[in-house]
PDB file of N, CA and C in Angstrom:
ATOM      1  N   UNK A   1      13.659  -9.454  72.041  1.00  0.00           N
ATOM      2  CA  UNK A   1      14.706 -10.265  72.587  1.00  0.00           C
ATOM      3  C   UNK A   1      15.315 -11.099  71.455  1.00  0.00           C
ATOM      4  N   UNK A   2      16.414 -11.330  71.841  1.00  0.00           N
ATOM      5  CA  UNK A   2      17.515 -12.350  70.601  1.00  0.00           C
ATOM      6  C   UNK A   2      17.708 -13.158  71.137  1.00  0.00           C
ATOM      7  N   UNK A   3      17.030 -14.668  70.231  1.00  0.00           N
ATOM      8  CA  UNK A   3      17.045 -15.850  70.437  1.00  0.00           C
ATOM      9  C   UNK A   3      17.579 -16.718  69.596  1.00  0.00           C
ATOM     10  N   UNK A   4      18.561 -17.767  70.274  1.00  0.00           N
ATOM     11  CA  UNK A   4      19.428 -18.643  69.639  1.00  0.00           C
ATOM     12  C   UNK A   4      19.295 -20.229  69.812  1.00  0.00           C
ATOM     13  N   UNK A   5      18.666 -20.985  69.175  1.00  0.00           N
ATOM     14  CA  UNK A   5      18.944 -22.286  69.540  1.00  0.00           C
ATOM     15  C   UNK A   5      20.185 -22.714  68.979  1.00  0.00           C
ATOM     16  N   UNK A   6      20.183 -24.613  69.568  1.00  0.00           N
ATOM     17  CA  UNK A   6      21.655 -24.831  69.318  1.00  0.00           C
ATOM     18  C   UNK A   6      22.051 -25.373  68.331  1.00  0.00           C
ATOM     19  N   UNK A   7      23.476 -25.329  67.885  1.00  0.00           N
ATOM     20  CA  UNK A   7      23.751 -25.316  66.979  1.00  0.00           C
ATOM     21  C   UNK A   7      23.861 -27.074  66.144  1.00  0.00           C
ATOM     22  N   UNK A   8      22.512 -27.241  65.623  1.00  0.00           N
ATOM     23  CA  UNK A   8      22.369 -28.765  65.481  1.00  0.00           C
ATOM     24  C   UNK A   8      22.275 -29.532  64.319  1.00  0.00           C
ATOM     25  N   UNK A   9      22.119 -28.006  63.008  1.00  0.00           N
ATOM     26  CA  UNK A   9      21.492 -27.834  61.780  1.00  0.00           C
ATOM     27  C   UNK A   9      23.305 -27.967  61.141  1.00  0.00           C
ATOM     28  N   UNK A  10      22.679 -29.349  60.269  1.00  0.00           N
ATOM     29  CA  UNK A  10      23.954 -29.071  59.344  1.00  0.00           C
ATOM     30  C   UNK A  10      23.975 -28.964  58.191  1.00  0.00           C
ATOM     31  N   UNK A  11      25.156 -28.919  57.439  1.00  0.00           N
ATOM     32  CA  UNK A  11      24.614 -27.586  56.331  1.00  0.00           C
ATOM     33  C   UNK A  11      26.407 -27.100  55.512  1.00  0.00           C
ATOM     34  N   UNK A  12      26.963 -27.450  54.392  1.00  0.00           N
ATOM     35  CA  UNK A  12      28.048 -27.481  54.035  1.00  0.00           C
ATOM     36  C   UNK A  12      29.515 -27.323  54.978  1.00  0.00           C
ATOM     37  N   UNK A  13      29.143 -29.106  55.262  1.00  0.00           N
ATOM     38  CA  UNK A  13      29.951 -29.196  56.096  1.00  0.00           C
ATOM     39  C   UNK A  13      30.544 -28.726  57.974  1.00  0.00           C
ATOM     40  N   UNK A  14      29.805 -28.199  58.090  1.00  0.00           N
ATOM     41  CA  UNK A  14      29.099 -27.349  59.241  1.00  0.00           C
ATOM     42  C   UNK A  14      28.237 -27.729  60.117  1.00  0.00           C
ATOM     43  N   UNK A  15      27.919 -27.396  61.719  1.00  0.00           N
ATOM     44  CA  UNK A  15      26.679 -27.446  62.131  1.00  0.00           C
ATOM     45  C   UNK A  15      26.311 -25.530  62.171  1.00  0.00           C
ATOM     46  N   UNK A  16      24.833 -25.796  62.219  1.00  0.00           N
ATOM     47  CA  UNK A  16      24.779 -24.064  62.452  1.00  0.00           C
ATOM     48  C   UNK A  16      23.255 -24.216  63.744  1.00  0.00           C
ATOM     49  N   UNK A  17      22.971 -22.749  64.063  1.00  0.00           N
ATOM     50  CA  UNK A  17      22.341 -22.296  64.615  1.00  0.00           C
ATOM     51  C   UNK A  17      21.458 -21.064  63.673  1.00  0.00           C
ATOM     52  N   UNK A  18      20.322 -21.102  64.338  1.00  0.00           N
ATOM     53  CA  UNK A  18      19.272 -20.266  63.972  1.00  0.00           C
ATOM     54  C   UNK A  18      18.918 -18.852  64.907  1.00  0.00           C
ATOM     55  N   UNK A  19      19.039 -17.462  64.522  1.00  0.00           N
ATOM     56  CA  UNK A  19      19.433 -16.338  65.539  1.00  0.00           C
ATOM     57  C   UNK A  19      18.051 -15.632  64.796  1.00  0.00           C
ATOM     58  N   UNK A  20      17.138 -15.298  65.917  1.00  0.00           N
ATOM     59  CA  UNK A  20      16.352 -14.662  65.153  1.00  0.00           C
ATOM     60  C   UNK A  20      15.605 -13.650  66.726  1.00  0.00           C
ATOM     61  N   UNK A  21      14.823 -12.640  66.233  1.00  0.00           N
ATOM     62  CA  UNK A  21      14.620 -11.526  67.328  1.00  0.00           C
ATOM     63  C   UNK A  21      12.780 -12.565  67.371  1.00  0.00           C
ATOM     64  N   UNK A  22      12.438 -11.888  68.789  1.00  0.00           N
ATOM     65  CA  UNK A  22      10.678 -12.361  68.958  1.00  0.00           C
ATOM     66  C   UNK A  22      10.336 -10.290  68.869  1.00  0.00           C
ATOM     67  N   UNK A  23      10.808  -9.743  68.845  1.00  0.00           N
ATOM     68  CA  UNK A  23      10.062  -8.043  68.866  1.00  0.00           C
ATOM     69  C   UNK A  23      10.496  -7.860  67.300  1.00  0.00           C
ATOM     70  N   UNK A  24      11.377  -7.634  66.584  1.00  0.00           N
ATOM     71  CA  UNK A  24      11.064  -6.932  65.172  1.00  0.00           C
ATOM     72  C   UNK A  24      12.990  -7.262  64.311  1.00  0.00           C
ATOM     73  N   UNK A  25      12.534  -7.318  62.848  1.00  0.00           N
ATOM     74  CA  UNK A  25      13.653  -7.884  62.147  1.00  0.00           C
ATOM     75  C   UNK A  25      14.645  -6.779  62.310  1.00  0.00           C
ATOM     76  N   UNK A  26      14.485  -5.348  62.572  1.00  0.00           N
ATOM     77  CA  UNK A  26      15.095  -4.212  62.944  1.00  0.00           C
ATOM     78  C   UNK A  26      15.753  -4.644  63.867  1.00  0.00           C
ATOM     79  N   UNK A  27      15.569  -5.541  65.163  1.00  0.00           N
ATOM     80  CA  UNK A  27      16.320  -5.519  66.031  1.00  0.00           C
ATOM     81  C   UNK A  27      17.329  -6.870  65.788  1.00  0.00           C
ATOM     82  N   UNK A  28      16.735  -7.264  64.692  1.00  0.00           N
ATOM     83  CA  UNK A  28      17.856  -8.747  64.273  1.00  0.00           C
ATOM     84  C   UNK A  28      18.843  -8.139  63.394  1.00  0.00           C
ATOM     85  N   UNK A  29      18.405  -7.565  62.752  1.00  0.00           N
ATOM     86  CA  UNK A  29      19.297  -7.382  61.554  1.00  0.00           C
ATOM     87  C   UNK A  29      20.641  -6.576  62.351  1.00  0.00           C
ATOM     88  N   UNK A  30      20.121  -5.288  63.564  1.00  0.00           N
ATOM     89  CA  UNK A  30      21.055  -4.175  64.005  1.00  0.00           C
ATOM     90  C   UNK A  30      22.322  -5.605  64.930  1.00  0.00           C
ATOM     91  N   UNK A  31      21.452  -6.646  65.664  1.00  0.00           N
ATOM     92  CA  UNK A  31      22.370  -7.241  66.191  1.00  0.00           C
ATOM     93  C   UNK A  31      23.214  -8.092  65.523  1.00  0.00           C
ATOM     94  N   UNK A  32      22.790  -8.481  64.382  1.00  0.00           N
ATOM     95  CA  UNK A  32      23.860  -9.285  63.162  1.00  0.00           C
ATOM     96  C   UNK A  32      24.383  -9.196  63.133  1.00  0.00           C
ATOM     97  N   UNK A  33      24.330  -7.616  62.657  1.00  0.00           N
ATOM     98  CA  UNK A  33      25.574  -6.716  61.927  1.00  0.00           C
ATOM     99  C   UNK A  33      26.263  -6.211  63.059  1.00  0.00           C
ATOM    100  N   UNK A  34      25.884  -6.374  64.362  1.00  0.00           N
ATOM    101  CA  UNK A  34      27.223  -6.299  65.517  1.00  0.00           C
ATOM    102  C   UNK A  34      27.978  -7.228  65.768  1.00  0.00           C
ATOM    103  N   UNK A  35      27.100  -9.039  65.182  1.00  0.00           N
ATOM    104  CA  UNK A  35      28.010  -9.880  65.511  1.00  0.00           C
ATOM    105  C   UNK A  35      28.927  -9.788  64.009  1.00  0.00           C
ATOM    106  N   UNK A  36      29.098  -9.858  62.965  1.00  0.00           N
ATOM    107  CA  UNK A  36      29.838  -8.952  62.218  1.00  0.00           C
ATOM    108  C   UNK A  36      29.108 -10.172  60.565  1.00  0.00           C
ATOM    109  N   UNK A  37      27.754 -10.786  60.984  1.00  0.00           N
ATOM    110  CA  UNK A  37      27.033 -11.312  59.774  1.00  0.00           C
ATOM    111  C   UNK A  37      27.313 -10.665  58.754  1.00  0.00           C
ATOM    112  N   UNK A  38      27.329 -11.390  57.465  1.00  0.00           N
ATOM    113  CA  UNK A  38      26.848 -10.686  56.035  1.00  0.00           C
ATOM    114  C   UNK A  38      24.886 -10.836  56.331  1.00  0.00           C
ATOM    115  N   UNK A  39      24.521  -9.775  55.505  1.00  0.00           N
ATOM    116  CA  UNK A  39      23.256  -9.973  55.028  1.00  0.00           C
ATOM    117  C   UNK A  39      22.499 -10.996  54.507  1.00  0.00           C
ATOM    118  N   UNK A  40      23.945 -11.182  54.082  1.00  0.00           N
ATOM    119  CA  UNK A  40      23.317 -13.188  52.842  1.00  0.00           C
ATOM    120  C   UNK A  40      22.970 -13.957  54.009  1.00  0.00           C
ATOM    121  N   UNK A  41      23.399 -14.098  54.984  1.00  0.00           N
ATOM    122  CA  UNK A  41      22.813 -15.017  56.131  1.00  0.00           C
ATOM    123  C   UNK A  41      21.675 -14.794  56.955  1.00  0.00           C
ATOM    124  N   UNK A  42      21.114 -14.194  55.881  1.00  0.00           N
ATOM    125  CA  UNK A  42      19.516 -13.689  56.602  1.00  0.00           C
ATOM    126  C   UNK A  42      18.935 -14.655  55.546  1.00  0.00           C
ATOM    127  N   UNK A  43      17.497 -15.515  56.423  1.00  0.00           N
ATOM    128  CA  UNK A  43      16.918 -16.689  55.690  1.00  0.00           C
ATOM    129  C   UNK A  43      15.544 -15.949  55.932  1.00  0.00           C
ATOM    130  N   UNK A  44      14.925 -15.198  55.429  1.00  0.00           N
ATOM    131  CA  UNK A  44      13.615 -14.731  55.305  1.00  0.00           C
ATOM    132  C   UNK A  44      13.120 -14.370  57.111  1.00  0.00           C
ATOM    133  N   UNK A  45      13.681 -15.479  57.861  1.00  0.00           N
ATOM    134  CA  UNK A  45      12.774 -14.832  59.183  1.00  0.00           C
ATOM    135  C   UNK A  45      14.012 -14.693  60.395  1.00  0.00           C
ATOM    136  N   UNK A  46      15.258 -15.359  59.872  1.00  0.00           N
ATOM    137  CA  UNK A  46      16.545 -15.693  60.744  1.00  0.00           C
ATOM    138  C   UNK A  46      17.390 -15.683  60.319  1.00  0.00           C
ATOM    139  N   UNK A  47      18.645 -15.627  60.786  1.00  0.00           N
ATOM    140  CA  UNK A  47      19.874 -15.664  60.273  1.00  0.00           C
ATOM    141  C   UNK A  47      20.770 -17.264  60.927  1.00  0.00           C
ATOM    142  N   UNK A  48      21.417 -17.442  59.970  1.00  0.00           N
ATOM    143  CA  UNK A  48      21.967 -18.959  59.806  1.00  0.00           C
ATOM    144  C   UNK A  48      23.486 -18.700  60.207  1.00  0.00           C
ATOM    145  N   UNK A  49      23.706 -19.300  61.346  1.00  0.00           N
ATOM    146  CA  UNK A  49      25.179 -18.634  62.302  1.00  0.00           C
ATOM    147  C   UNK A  49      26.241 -20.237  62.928  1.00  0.00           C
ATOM    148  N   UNK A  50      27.233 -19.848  62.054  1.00  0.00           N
ATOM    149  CA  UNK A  50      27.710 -20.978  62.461  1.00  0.00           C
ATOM    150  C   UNK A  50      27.821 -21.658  63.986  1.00  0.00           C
ATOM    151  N   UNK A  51      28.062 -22.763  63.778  1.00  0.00           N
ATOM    152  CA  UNK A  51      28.732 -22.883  65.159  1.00  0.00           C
ATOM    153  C   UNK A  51      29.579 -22.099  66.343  1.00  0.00           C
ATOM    154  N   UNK A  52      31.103 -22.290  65.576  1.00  0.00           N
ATOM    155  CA  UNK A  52      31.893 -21.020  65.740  1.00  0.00           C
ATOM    156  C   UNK A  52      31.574 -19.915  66.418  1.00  0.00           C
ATOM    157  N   UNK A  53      30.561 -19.424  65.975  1.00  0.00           N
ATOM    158  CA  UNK A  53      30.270 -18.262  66.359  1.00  0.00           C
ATOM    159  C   UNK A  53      28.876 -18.470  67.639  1.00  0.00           C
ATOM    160  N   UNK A  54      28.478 -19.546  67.885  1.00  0.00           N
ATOM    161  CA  UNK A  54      27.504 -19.709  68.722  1.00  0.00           C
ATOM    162  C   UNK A  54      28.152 -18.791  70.045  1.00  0.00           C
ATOM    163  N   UNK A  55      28.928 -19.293  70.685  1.00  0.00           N
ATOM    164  CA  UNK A  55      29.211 -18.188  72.201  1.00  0.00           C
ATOM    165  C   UNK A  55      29.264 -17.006  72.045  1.00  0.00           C
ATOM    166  N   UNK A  56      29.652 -16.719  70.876  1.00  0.00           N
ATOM    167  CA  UNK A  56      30.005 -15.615  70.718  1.00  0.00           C
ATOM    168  C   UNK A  56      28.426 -14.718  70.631  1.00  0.00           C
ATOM    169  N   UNK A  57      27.504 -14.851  70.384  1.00  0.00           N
ATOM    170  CA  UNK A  57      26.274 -14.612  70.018  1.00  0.00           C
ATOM    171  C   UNK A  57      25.504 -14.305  71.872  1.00  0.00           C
ATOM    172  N   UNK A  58      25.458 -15.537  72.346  1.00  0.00           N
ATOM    173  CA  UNK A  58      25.435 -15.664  73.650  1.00  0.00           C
ATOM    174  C   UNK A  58      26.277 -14.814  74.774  1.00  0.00           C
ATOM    175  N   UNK A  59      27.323 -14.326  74.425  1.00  0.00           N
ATOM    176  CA  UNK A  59      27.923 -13.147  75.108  1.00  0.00           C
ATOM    177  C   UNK A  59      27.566 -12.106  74.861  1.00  0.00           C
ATOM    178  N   UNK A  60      27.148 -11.936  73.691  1.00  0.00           N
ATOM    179  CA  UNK A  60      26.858 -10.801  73.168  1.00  0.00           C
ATOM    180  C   UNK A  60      24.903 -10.164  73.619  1.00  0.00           C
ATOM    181  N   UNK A  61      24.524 -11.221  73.999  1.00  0.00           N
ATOM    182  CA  UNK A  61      23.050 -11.230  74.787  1.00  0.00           C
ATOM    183  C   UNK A  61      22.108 -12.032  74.229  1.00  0.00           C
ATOM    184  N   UNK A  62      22.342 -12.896  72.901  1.00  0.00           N
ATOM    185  CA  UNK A  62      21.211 -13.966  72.540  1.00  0.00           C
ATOM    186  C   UNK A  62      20.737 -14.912  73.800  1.00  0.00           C
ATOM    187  N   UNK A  63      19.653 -14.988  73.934  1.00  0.00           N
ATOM    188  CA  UNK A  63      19.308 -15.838  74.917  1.00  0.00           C
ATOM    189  C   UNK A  63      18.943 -17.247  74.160  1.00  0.00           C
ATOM    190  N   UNK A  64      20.168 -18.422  74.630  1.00  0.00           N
ATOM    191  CA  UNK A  64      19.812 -19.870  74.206  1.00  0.00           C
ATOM    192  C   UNK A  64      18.371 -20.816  74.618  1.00  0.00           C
ATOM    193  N   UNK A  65      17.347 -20.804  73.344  1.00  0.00           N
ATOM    194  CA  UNK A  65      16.283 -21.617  73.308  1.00  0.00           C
ATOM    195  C   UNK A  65      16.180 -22.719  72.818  1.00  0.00           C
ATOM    196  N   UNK A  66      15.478 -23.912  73.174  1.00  0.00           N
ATOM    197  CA  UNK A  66      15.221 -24.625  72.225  1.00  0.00           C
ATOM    198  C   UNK A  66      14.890 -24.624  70.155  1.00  0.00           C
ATOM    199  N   UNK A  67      14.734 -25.273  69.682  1.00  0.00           N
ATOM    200  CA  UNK A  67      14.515 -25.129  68.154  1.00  0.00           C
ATOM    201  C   UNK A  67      13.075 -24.730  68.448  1.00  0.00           C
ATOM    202  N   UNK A  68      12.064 -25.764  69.303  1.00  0.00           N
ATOM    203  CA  UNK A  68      10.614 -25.334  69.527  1.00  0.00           C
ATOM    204  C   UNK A  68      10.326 -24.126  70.332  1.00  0.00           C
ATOM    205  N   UNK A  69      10.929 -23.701  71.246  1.00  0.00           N
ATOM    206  CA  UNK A  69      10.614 -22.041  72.034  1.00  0.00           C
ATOM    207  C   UNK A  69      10.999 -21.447  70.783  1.00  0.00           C
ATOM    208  N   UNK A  70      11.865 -21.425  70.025  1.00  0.00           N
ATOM    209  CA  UNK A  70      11.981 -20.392  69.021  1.00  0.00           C
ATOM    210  C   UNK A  70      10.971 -19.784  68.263  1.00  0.00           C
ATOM    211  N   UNK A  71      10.727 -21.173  67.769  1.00  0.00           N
ATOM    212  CA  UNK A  71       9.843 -21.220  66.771  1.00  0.00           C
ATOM    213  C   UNK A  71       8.523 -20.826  66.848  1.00  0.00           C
ATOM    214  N   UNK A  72       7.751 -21.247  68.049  1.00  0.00           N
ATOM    215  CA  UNK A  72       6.696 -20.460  68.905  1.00  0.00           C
ATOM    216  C   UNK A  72       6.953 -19.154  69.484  1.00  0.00           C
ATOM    217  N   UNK A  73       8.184 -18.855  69.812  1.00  0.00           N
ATOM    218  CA  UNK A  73       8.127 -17.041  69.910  1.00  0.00           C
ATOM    219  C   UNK A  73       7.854 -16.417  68.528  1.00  0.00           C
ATOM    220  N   UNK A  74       8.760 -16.952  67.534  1.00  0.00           N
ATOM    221  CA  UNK A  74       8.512 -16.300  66.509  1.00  0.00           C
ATOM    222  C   UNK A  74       6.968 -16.615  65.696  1.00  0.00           C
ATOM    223  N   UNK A  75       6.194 -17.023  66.241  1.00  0.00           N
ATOM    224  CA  UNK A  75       5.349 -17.461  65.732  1.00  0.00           C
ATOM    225  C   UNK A  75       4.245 -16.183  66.539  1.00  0.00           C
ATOM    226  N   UNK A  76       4.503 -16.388  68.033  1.00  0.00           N
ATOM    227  CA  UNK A  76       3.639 -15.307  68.470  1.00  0.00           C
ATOM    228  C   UNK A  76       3.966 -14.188  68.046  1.00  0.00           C
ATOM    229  N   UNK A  77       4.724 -13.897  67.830  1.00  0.00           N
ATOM    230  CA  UNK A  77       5.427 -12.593  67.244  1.00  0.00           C
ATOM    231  C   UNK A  77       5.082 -11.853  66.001  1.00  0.00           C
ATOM    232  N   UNK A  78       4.400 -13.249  65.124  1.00  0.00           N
ATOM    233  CA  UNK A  78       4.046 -12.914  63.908  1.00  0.00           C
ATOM    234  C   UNK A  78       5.166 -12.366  63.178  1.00  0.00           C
ATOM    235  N   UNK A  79       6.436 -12.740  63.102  1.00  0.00           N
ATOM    236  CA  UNK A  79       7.619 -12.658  62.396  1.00  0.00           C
ATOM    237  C   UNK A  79       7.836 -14.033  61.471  1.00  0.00           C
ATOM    238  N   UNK A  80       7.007 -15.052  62.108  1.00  0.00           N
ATOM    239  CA  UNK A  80       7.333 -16.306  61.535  1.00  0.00           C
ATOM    240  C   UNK A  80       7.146 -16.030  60.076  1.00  0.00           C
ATOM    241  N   UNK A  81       7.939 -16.676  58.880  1.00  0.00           N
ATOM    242  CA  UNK A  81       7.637 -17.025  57.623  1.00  0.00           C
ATOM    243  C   UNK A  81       8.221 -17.949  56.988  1.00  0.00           C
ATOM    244  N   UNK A  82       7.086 -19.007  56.498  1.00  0.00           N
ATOM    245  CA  UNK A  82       7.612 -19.656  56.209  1.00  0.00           C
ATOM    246  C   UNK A  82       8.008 -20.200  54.889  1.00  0.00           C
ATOM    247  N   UNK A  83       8.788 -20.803  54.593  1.00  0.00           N
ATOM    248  CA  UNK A  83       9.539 -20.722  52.969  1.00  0.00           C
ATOM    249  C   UNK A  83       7.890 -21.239  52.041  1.00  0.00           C
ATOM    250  N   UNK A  84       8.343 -20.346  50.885  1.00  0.00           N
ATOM    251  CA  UNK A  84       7.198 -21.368  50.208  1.00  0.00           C
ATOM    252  C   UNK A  84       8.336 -22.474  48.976  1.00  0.00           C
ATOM    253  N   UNK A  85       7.373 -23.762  48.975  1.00  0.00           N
ATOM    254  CA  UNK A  85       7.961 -24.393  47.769  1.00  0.00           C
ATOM    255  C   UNK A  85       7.721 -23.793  46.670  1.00  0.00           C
ATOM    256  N   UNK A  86       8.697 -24.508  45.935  1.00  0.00           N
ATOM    257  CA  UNK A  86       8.482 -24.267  44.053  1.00  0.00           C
ATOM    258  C   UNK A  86       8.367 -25.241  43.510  1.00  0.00           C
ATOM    259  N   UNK A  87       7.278 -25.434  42.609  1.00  0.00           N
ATOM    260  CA  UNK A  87       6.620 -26.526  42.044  1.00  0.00           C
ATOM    261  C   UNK A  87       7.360 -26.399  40.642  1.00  0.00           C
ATOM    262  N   UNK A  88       7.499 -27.863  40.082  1.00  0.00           N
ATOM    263  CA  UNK A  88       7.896 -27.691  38.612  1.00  0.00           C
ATOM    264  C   UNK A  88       6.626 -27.741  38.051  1.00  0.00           C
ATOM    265  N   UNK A  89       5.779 -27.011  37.442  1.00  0.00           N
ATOM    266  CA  UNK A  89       4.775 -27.045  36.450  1.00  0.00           C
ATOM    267  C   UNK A  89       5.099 -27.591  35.131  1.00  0.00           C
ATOM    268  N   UNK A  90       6.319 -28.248  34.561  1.00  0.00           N
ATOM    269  CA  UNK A  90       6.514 -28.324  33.351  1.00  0.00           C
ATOM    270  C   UNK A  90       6.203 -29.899  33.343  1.00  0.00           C
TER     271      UNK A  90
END
């Protein structure tokens, strides 16, 4: 299933939303690229979707979740990943 919370995250000038699948990145990536995403807006476990485009996502069949249902589907899902930091060692 394709899940969307709302669009609350801001971010150059922008608010955005977070679009990410709970069954497999195959089925995120195929629906991206129907809502007409670049690739670059894939963030390791989700894709980063403007505002703008929030209904449009939601017509298209994302089902609107909270930031926390998301995050716990994708978590049961074992899709979750999460960023690692980078340390300055110098």
């Amino acid at each position: 299933m394709i899940l969307i919370d709302s669009p609350i995250w801001p971010g150059h000038g922008r608010r955005w939303s977070h679009l990410v699948s709970d069954e497999s990145y195959a089925e995120l990536h195929t629906f991206a690229a129907e809502l007409g995403l670049s690739r670059r807006a894939f963030d390791g476990d989700h894709y980063d979707l403007p505002e703008s485009m929030y209904q449009q996502a939601i017509d298209a069949g994302a089902t609107a979740v909270t930031g926390r249902e998301l995050v716990t589907r994708l978590n049961a899902a074992g899709l979750r990943r999460r960023k690692t930091r980078r340390t300055d060692d110098t």
